[in-house]
Protein backbone atom coordinates (compact mmCIF):
# COMPACT_ATOMS: atom_id res chain seq x y z
CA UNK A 1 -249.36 -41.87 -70.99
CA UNK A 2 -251.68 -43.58 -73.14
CA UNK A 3 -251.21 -46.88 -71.61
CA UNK A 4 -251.03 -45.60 -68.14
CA UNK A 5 -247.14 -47.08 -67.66
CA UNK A 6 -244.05 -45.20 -66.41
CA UNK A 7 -241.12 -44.15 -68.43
CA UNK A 8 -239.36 -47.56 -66.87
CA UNK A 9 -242.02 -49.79 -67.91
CA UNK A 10 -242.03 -48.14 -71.81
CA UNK A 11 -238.18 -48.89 -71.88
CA UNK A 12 -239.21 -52.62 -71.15
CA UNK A 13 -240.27 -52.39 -74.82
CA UNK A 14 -236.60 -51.65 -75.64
CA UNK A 15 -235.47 -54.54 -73.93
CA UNK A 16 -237.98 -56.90 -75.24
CA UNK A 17 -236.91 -56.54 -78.92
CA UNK A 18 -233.60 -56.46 -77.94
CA UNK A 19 -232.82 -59.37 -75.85
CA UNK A 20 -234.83 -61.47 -77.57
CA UNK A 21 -232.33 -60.91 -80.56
CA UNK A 22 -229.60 -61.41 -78.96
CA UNK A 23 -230.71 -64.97 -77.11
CA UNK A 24 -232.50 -65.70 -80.57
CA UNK A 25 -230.27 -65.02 -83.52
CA UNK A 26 -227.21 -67.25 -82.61
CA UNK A 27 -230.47 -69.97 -82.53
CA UNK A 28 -231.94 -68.89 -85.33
CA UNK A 29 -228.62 -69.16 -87.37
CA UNK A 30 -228.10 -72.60 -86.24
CA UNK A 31 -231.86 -73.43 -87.18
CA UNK A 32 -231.92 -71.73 -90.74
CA UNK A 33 -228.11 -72.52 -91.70
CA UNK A 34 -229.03 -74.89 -94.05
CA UNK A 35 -232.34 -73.17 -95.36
CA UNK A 36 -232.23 -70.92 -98.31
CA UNK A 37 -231.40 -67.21 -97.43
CA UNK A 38 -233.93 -65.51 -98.99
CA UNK A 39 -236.96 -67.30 -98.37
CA UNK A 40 -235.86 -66.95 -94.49
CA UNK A 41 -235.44 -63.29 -94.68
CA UNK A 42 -238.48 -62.87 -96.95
CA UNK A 43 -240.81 -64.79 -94.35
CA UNK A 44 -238.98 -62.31 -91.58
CA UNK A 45 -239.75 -59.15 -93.08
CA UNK A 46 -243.13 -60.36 -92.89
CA UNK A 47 -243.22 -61.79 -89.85
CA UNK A 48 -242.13 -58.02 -89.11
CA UNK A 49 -244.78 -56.27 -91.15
CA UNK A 50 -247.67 -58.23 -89.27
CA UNK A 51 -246.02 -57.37 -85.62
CA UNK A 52 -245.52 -54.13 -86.37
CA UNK A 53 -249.33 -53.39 -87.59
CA UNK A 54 -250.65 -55.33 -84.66
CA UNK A 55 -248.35 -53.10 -82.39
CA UNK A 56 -250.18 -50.59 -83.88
CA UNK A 57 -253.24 -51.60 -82.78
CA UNK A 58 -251.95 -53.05 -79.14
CA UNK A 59 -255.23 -52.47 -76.34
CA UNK A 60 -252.39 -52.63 -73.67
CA UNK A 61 -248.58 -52.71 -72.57
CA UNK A 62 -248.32 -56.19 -71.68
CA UNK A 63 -249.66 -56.75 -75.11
CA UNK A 64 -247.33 -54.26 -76.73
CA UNK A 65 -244.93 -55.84 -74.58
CA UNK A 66 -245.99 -59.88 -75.88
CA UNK A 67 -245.40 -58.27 -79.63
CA UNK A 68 -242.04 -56.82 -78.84
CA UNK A 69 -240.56 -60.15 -78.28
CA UNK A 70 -241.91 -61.74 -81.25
CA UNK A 71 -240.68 -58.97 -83.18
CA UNK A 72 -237.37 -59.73 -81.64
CA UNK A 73 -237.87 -63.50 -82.71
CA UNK A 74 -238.76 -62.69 -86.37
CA UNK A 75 -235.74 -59.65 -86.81
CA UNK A 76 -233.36 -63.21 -85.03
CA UNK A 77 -234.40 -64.97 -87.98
CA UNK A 78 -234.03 -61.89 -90.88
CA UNK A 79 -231.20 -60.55 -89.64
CA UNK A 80 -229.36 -63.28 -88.59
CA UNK A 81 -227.89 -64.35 -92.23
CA UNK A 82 -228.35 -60.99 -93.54
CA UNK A 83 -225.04 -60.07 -93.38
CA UNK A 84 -224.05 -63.75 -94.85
CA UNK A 85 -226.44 -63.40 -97.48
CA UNK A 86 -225.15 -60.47 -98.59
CA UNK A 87 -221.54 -61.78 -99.17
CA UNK A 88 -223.18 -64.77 -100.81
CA UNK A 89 -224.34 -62.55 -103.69
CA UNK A 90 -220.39 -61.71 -104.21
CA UNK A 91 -216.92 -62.78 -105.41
CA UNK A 92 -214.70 -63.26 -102.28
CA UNK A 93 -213.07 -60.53 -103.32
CA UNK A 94 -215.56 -58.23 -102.66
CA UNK A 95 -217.15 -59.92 -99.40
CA UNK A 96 -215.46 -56.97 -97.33
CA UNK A 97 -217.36 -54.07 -99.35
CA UNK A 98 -220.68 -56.38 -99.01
CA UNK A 99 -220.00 -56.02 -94.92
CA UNK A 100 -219.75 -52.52 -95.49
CA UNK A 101 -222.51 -51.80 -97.16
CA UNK A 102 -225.36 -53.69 -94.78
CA UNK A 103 -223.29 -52.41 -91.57
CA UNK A 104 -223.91 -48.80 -93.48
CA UNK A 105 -227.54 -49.87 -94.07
CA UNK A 106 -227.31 -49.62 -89.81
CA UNK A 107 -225.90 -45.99 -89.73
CA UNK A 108 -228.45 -44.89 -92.21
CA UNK A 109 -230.92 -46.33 -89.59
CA UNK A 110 -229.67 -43.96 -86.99
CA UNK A 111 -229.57 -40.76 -89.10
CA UNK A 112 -232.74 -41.28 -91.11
CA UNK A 113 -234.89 -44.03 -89.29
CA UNK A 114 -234.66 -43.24 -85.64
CA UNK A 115 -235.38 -39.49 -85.87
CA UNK A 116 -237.72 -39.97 -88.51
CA UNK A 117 -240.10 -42.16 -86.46
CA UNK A 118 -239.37 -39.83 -83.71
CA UNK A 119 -240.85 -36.88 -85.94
CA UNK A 120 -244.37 -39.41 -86.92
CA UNK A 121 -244.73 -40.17 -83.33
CA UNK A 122 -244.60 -36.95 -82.27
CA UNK A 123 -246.82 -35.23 -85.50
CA UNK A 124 -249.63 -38.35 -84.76
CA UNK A 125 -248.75 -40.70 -82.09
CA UNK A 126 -246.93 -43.29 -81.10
CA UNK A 127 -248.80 -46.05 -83.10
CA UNK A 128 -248.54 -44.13 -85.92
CA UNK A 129 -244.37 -44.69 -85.51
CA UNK A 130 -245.46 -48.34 -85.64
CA UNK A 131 -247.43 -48.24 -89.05
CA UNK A 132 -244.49 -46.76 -90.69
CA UNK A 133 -242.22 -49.77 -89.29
CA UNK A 134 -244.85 -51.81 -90.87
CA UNK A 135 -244.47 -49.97 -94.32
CA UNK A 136 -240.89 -49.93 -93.97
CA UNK A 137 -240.33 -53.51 -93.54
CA UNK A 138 -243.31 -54.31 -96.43
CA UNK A 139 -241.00 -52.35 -98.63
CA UNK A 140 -238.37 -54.49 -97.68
CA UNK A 141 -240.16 -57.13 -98.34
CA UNK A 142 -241.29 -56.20 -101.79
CA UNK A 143 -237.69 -55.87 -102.73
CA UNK A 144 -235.94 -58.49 -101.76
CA UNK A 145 -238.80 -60.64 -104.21
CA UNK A 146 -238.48 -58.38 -106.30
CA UNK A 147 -234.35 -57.85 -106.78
CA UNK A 148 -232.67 -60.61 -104.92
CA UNK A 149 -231.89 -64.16 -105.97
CA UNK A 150 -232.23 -67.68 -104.76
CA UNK A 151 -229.03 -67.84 -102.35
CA UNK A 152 -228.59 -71.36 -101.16
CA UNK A 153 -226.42 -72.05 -98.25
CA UNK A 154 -222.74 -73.18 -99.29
CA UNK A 155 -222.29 -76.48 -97.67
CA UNK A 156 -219.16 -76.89 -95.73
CA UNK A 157 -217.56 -77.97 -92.10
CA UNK A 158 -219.44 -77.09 -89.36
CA UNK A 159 -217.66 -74.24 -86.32
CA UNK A 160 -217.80 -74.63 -83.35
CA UNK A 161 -218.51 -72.44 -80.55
CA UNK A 162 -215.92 -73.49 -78.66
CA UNK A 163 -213.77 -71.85 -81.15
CA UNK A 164 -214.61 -68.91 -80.03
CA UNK A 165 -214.80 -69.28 -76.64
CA UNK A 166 -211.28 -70.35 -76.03
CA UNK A 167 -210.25 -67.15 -77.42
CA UNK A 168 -209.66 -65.25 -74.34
CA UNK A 169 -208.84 -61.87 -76.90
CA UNK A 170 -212.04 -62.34 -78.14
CA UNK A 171 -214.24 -62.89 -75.19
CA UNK A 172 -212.26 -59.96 -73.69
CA UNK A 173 -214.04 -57.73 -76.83
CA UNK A 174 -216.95 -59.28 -76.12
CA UNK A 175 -217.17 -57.73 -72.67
CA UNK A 176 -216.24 -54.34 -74.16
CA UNK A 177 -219.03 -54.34 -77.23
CA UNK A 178 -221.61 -55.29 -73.99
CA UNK A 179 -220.05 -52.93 -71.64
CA UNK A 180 -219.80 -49.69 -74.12
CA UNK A 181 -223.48 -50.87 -75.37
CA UNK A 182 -225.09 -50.85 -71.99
CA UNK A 183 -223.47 -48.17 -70.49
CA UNK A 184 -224.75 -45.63 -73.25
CA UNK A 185 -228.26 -46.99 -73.71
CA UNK A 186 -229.05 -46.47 -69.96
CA UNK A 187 -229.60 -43.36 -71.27
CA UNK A 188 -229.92 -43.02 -75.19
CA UNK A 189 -232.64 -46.03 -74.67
CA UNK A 190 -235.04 -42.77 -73.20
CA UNK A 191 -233.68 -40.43 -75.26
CA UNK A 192 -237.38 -38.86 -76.22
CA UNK A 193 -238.11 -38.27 -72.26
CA UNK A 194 -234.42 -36.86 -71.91
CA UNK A 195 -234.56 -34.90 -74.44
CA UNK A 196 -237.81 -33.06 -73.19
CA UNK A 197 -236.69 -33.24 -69.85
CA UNK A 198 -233.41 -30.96 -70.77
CA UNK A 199 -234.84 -28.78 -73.42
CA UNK A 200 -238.46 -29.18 -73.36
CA UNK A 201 -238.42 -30.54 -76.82
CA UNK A 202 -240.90 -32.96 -78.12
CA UNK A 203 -241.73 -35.21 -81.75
CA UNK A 204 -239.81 -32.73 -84.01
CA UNK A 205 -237.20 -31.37 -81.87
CA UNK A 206 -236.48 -34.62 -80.27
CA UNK A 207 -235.75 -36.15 -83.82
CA UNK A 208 -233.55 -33.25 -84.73
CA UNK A 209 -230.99 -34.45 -81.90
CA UNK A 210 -231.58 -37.81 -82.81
CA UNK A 211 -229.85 -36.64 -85.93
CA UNK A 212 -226.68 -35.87 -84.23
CA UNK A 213 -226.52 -39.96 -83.43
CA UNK A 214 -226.40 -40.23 -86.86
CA UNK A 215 -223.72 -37.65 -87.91
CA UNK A 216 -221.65 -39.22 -84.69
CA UNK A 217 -222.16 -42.61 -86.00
CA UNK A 218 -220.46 -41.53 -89.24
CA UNK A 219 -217.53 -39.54 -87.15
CA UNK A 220 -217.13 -42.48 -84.83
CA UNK A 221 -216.73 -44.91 -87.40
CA UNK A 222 -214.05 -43.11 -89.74
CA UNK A 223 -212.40 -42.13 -86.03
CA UNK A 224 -212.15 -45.81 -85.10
CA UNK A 225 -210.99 -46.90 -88.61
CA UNK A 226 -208.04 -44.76 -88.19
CA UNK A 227 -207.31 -46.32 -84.89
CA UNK A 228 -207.77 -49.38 -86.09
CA UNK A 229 -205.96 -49.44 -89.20
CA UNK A 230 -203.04 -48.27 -86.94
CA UNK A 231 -203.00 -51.26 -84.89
CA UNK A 232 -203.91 -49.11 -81.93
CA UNK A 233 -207.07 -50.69 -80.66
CA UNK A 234 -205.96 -50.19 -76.97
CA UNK A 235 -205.49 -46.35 -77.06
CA UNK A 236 -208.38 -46.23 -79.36
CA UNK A 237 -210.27 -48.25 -77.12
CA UNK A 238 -209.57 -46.37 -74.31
CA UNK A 239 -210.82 -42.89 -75.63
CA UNK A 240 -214.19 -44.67 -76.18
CA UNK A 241 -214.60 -45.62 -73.15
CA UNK A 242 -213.44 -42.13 -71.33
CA UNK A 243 -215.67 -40.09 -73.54
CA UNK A 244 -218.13 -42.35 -72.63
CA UNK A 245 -217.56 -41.67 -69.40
CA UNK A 246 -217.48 -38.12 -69.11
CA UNK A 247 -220.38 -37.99 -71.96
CA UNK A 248 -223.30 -39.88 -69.13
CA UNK A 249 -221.82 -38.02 -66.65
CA UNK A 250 -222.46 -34.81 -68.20
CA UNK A 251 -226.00 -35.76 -68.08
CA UNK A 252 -226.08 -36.25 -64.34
CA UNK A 253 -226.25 -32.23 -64.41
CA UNK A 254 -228.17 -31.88 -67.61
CA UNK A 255 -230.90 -33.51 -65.90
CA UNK A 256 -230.42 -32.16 -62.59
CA UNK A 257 -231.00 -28.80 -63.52
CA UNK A 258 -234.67 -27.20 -64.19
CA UNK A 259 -236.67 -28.77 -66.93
CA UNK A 260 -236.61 -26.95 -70.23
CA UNK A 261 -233.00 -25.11 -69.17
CA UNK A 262 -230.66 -26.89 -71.10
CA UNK A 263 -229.55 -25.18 -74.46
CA UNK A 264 -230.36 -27.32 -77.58
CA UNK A 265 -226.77 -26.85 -78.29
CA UNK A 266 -225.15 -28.32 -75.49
CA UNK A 267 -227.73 -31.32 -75.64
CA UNK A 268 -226.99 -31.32 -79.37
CA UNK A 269 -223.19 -31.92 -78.70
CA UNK A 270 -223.56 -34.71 -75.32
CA UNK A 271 -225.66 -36.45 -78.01
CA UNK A 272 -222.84 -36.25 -80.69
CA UNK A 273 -220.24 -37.38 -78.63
CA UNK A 274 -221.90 -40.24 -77.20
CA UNK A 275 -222.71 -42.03 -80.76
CA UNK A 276 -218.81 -41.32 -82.10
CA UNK A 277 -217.39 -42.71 -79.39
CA UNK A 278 -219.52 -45.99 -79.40
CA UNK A 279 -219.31 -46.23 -82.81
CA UNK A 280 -215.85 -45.65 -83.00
CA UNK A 281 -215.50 -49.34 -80.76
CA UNK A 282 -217.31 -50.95 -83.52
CA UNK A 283 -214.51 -51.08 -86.18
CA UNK A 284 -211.92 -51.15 -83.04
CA UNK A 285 -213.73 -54.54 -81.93
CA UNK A 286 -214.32 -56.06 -85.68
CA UNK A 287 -210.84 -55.75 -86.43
CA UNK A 288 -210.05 -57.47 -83.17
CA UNK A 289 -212.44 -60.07 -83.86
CA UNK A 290 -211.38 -61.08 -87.42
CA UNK A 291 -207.57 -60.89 -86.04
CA UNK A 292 -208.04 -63.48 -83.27
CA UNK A 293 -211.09 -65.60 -84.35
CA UNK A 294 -209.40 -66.12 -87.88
CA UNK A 295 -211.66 -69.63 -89.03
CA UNK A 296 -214.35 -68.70 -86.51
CA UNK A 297 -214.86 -65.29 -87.43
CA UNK A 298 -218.38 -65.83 -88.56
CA UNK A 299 -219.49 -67.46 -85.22
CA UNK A 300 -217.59 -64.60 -83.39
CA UNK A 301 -219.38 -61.57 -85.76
CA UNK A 302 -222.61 -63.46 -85.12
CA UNK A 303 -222.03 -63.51 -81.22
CA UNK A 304 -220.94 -59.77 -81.50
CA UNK A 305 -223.89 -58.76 -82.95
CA UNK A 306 -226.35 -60.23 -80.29
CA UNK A 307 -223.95 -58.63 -77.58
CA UNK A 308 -225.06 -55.39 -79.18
CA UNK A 309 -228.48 -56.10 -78.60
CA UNK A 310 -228.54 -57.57 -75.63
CA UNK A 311 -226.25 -54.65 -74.47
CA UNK A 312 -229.13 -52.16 -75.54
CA UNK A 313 -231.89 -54.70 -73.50
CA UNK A 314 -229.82 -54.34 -70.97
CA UNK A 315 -229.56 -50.41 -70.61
CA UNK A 316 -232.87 -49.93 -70.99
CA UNK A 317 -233.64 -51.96 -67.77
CA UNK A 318 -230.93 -50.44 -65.96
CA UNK A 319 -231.76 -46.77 -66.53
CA UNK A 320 -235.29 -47.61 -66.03
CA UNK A 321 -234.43 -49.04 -62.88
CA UNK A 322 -232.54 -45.93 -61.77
CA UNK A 323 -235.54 -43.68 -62.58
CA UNK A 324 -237.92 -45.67 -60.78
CA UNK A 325 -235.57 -46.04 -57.71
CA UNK A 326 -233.69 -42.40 -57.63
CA UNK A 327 -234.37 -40.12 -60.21
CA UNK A 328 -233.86 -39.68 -64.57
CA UNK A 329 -230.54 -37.61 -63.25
CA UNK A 330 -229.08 -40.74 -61.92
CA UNK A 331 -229.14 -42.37 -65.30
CA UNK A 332 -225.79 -40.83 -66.10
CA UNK A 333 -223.80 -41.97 -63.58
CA UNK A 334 -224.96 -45.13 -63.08
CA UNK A 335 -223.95 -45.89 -67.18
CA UNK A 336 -220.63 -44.46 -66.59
CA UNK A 337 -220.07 -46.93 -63.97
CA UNK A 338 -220.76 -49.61 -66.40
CA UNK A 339 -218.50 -47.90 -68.62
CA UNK A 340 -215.67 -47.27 -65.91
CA UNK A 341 -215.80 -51.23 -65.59
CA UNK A 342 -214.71 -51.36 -69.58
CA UNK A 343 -211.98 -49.03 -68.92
CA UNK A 344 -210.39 -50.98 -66.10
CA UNK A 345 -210.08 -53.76 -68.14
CA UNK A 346 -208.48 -52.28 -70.47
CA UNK A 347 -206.25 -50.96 -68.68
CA UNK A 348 -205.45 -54.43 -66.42
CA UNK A 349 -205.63 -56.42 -70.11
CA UNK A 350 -201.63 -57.88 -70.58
CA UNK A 351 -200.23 -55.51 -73.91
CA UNK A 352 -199.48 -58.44 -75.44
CA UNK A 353 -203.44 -59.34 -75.73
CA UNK A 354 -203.05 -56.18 -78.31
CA UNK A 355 -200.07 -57.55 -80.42
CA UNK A 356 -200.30 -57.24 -83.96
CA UNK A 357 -199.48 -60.43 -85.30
CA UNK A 358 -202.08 -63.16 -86.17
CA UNK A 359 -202.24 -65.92 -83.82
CA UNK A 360 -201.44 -69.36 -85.57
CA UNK A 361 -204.53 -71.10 -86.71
């Protein structure tokens, strides 16, 4: 409202950041691979601290929008060797619980962060959500000086991307981790003006359901360990992608109904399901990953993580799209037919894409 744009147009802000990490950070690993880790996330975080204020002060969308995408570049650079920085700071051993503990940095993110900044925006305003970004990344920075080491890049053979892309297991996850993304952020990318629209909610309330991403995050994870460490990634796989399913579709008549009708409850619980059941693909797909990649695992993580993004870029632009064209109602339906697509391939995918064994190196 302040800058006189439609809901579609303030999703574009989504999409910014987010594609612009995923075309970025398999660059910006390529560019920085050689480069000591810390002075690359240091200059990052801020990179990010400067964005953010500016955002802050932003006279205009398209100049929001101009600062969105160099945020985008600057988080390509940070977090593009975060995760290999981290294992660098460990035995071998130990690399696994290093994963673990800057993937959890992510779900902390969703059930502190993202409700949080919900709650500022919605006490001030919106820049004010952007000043705390800025804070929040200057405390990064301050201790990552402060408490982490010189980590030099370990010299070794170069991957190639071709190993990866031969890997028609892999490139098949691939399509899922983009599929289950984009299907769920055509909605969850608006979830402040679907949130009001359903219960009439705003700053407060809309960061109290953004909780429930958080506590699904958490469900959906341990759910799609268990799957995982069973070896059953295509029945696991498969509940993702019908909850996901019936979860946008549920909103079709959420958001059909009078605004301000929906109980907080039931809005509570559509929220909840959606984040288990795409969080429950990420363990589901990382297992699959590290099981056919095997030498190019790093490459193939990397790639997966951009998919992510770009999956979220994506759904912002395509419910936006829908809203513009139909109406916010149509946003559910038109992600479960991007998740519908996921479940037919699993269900066409050969069972023996899904055997156990390691391939041969």
């Amino acid at each position: 409202a302040d800058l006189n744009v439609s809901v579609a147009q303030a999703g574009l802000l989504i999409a910014a950041t987010s594609i612009t990490y995923a075309i970025g950070a398999p660059i910006a690993a390529a560019l920085v691979a050689m480069t000591e880790r810390r002075r690359v996330i240091a200059i990052g975080l801020a990179a990010l601290t400067l964005i953010n204020l500016a955002c802050a002060f932003a006279p205009s969308h398209s100049a929001l929008l101009v600062l969105r995408v160099l945020a985008g570049i600057a988080t390509a650079f940070a977090g593009s060797i975060t995760t290999v920085a981290a294992a660098s700071l460990v035995p071998p051993e130990k690399r696994g619980k290093a994963f673990a503990i800057v993937t959890g940095g992510l779900t902390i993110a969703f059930v502190v962060g993202v409700p949080l900044g919900s709650v500022i925006g919605g006490t001030f305003d919106w820049r004010a959500t952007f000043v705390f970004s800025a804070i929040v990344s200057a405390a990064s920075l301050a201790m990552i000086l402060t408490i982490v080491p010189q980590i030099d890049p370990i010299p070794g053979p170069k991957m190639s991307l071709a190993d990866v892309t031969q890997s028609r297991p892999v490139l098949f996850v691939f399509a899922l981790t983009l599929l289950g993304v984009t299907a769920l952020f055509t909605v969850v990318a608006f979830v402040g003006p679907v949130v009001t629209r359903m219960t009439g909610a705003t700053g407060a309330g809309v960061g109290a359901i953004q909780v429930f991403v958080g506590i699904g995050s958490i469900a959906g994870l341990a759910l799609g360990a268990w799957f995982a460490d069973r070896g059953d990634f295509r029945v696991g796989a498969s509940l993702v992608f019908v909850t996901i399913i019936l979860t946008l579709c549920s909103y079709y008549i959420s958001l059909g109904v009078a605004p301000g009708s929906v109980p907080f409850a039931l809005v509570a619980l559509q929220t909840f399901a959606g984040a288990t059941a795409l969080f429950a693909l990420v363990p589901l797909n990382l297992t699959e990953i590290t099981r056919w990649a095997v030498a190019a695992t790093p490459i193939a993580l990397a790639i997966n993580s951009s998919l992510i993004a770009l999956g979220q870029g994506i759904g912002a632009v395509w419910g936006g799209w829908l809203t513009d064209n139909f109406e916010m109602a149509m946003m559910g339906p038109g992600g479960a037919a991007v998740a519908l697509l996921g479940l037919v391939m699993i269900m066409v995918m050969p069972k023996r894409a899904f055997a156990l064994h390691r391939p041969a190196a």
